[in-house]
N, C-alpha and C. Protein backbone atom coordinates (compact mmCIF):
# COMPACT_ATOMS: atom_id res chain seq x y z
N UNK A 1 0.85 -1.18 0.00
CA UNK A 1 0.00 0.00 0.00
C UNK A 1 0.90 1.24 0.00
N UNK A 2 0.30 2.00 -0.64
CA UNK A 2 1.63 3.43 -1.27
C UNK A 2 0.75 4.59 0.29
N UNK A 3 1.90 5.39 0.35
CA UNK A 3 1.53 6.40 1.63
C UNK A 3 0.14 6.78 1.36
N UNK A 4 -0.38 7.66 0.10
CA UNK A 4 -1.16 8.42 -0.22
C UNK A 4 -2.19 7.79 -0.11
N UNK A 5 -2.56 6.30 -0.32
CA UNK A 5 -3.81 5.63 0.24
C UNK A 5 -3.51 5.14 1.65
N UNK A 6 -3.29 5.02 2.17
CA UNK A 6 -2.69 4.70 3.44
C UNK A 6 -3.40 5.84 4.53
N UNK A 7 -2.65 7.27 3.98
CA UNK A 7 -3.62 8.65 4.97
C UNK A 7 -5.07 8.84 3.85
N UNK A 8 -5.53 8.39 2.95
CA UNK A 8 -6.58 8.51 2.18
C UNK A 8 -7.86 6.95 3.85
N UNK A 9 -7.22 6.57 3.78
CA UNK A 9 -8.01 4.94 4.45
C UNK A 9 -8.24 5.62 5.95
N UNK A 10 -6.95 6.24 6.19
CA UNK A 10 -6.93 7.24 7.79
C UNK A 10 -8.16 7.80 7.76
N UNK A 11 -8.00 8.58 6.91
CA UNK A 11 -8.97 9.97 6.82
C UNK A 11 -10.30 9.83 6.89
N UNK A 12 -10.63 8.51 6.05
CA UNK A 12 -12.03 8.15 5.71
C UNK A 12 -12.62 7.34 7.13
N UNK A 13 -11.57 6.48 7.58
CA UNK A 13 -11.76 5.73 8.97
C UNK A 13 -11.81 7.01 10.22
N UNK A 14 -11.13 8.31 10.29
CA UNK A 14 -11.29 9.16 11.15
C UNK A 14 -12.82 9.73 11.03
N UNK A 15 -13.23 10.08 9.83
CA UNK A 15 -14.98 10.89 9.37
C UNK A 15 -16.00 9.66 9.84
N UNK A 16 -15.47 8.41 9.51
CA UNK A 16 -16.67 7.05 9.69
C UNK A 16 -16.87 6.81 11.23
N UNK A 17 -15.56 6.38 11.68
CA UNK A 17 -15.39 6.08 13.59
C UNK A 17 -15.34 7.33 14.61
N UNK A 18 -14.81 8.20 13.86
CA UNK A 18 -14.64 9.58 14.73
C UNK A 18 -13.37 9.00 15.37
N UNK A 19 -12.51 9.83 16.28
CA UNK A 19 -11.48 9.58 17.53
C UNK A 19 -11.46 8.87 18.49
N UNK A 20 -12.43 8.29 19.22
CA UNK A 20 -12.28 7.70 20.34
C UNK A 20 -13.98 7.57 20.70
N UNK A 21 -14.26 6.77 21.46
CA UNK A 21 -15.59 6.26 22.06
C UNK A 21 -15.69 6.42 23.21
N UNK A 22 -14.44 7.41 23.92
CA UNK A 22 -14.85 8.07 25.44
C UNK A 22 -16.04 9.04 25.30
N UNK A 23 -15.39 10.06 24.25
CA UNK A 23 -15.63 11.30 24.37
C UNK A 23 -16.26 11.84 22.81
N UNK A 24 -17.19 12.63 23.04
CA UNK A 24 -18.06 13.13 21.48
C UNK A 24 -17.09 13.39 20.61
N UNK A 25 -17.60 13.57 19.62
CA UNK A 25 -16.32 13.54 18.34
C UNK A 25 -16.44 14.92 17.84
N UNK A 26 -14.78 15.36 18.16
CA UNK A 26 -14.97 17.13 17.93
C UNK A 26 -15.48 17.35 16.67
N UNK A 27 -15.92 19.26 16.47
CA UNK A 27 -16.44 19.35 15.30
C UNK A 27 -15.28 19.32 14.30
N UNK A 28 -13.87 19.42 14.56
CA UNK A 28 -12.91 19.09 13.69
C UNK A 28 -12.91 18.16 12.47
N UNK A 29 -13.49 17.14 13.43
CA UNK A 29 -13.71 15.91 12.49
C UNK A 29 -14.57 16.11 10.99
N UNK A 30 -15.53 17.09 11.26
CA UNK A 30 -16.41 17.25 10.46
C UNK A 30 -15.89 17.97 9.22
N UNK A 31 -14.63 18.86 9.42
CA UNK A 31 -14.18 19.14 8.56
C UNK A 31 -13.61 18.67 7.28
N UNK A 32 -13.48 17.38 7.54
CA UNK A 32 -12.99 15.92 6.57
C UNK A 32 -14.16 16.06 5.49
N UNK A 33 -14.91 16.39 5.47
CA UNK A 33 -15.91 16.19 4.57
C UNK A 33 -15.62 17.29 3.36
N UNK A 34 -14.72 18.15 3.88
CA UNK A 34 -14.58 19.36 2.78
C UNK A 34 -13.13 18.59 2.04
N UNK A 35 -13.04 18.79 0.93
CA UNK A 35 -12.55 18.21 0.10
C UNK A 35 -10.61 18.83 -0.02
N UNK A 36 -11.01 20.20 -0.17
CA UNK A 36 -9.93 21.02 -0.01
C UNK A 36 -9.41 21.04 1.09
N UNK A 37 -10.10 21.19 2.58
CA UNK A 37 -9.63 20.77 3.86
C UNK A 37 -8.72 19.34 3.60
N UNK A 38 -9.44 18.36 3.04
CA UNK A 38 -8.91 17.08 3.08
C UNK A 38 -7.21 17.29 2.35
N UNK A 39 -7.33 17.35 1.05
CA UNK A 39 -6.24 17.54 0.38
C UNK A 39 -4.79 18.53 1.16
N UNK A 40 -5.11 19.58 1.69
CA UNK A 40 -4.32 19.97 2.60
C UNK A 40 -3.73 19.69 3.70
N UNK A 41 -4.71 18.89 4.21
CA UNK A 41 -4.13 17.53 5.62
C UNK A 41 -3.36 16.89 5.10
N UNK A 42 -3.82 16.19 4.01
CA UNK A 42 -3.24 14.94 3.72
C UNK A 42 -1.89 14.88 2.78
N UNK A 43 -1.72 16.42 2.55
CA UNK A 43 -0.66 16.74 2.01
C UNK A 43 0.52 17.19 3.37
N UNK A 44 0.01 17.41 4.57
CA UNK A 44 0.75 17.91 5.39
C UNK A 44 1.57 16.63 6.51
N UNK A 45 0.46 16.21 6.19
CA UNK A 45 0.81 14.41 6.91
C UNK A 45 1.63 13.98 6.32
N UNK A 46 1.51 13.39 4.39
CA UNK A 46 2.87 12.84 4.09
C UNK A 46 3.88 14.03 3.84
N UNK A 47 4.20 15.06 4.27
CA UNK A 47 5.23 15.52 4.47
C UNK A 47 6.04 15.39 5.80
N UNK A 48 4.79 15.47 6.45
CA UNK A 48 5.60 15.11 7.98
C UNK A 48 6.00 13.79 7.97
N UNK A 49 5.24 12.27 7.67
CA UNK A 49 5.79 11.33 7.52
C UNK A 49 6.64 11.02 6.51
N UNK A 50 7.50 11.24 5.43
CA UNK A 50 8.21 11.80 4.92
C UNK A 50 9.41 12.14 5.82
N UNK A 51 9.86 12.99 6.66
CA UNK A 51 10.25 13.78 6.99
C UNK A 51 11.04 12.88 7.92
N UNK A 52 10.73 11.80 8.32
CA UNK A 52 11.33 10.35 8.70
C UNK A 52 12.37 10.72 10.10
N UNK A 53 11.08 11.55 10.50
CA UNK A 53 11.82 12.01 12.23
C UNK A 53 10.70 12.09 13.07
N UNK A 54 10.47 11.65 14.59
CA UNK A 54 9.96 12.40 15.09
C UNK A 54 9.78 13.80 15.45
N UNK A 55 10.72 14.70 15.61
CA UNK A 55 10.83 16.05 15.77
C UNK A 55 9.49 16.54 14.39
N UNK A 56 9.34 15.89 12.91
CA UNK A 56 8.99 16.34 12.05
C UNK A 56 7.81 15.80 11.96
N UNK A 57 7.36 14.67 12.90
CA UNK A 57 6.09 14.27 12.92
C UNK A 57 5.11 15.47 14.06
N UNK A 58 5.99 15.75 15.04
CA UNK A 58 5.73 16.65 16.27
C UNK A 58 5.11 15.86 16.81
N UNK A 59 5.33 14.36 17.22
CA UNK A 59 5.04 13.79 18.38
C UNK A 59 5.55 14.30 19.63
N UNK A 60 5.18 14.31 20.46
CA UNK A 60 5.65 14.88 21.98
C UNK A 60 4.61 13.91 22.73
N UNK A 61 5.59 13.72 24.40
CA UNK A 61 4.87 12.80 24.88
C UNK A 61 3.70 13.42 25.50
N UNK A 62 2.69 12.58 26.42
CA UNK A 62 1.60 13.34 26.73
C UNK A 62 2.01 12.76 28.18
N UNK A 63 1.48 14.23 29.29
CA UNK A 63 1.67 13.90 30.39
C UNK A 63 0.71 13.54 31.12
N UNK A 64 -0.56 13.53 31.00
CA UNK A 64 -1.81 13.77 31.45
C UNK A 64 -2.75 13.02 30.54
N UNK A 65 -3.80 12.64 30.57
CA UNK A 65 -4.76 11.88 30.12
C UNK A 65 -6.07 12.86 30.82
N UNK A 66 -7.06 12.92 29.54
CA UNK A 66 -8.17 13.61 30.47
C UNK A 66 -9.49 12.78 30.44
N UNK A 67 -10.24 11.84 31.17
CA UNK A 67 -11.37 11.52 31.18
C UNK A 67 -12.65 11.81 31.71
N UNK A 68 -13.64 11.32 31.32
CA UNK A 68 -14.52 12.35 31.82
C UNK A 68 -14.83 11.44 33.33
N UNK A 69 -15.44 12.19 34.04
CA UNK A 69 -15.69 12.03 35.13
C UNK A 69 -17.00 11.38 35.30
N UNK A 70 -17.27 10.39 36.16
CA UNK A 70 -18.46 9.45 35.96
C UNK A 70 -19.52 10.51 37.16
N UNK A 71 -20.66 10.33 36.03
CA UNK A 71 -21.58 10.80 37.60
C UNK A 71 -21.90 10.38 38.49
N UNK A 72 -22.14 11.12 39.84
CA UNK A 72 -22.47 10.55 40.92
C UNK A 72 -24.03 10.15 40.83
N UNK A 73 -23.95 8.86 41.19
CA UNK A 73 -25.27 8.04 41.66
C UNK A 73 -26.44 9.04 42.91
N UNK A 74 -26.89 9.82 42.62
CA UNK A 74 -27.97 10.23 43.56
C UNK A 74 -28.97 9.42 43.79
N UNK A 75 -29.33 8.78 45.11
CA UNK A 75 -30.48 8.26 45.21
C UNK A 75 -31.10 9.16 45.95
N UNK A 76 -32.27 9.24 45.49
CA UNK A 76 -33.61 9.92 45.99
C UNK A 76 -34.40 8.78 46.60
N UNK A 77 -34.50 9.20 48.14
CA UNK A 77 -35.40 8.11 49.18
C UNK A 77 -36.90 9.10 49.21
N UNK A 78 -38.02 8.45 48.83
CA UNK A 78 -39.34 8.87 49.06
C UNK A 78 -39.27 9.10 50.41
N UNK A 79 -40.39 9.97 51.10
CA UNK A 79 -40.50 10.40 52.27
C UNK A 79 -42.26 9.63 52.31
């Protein structure tokens, strides 16, 4: 599989699944649907992968994780 279908399969799997199944799927995502948006990502991606560095991918580690917070169970006792 050549790069250019590779972030083409990304892109389409990011608009179909969204990011993650914690948390709603930003409106970012929605931007995939614009065509010219697309082509500009996906031109910026294989340059960064390309670029055959991390420094040029701009991975950085993550220190923190944010999840959402579960609600508290209120029980309401009838009187």
């Amino acid at each position: 599989m050549n790069i250019d279908k590779a972030i083409e399969l990304a892109l389409d799997n990011i608009r179909k699944e969204g990011l993650t199944d914690i948390f709603t799927t930003p409106f970012e995502v929605s931007l995939l649907k614009n065509e010219h948006f697309r082509v500009l990502l996906s031109d910026q991606i294989k340059a960064r992968i390309n670029s055959n560095s991390l420094a040029g991918l701009k991975v950085y580690p993550i220190s923190t994780s944010f999840f959402p917070k579960r609600m508290p169970m209120i029980s309401v006792v009838p009187r």
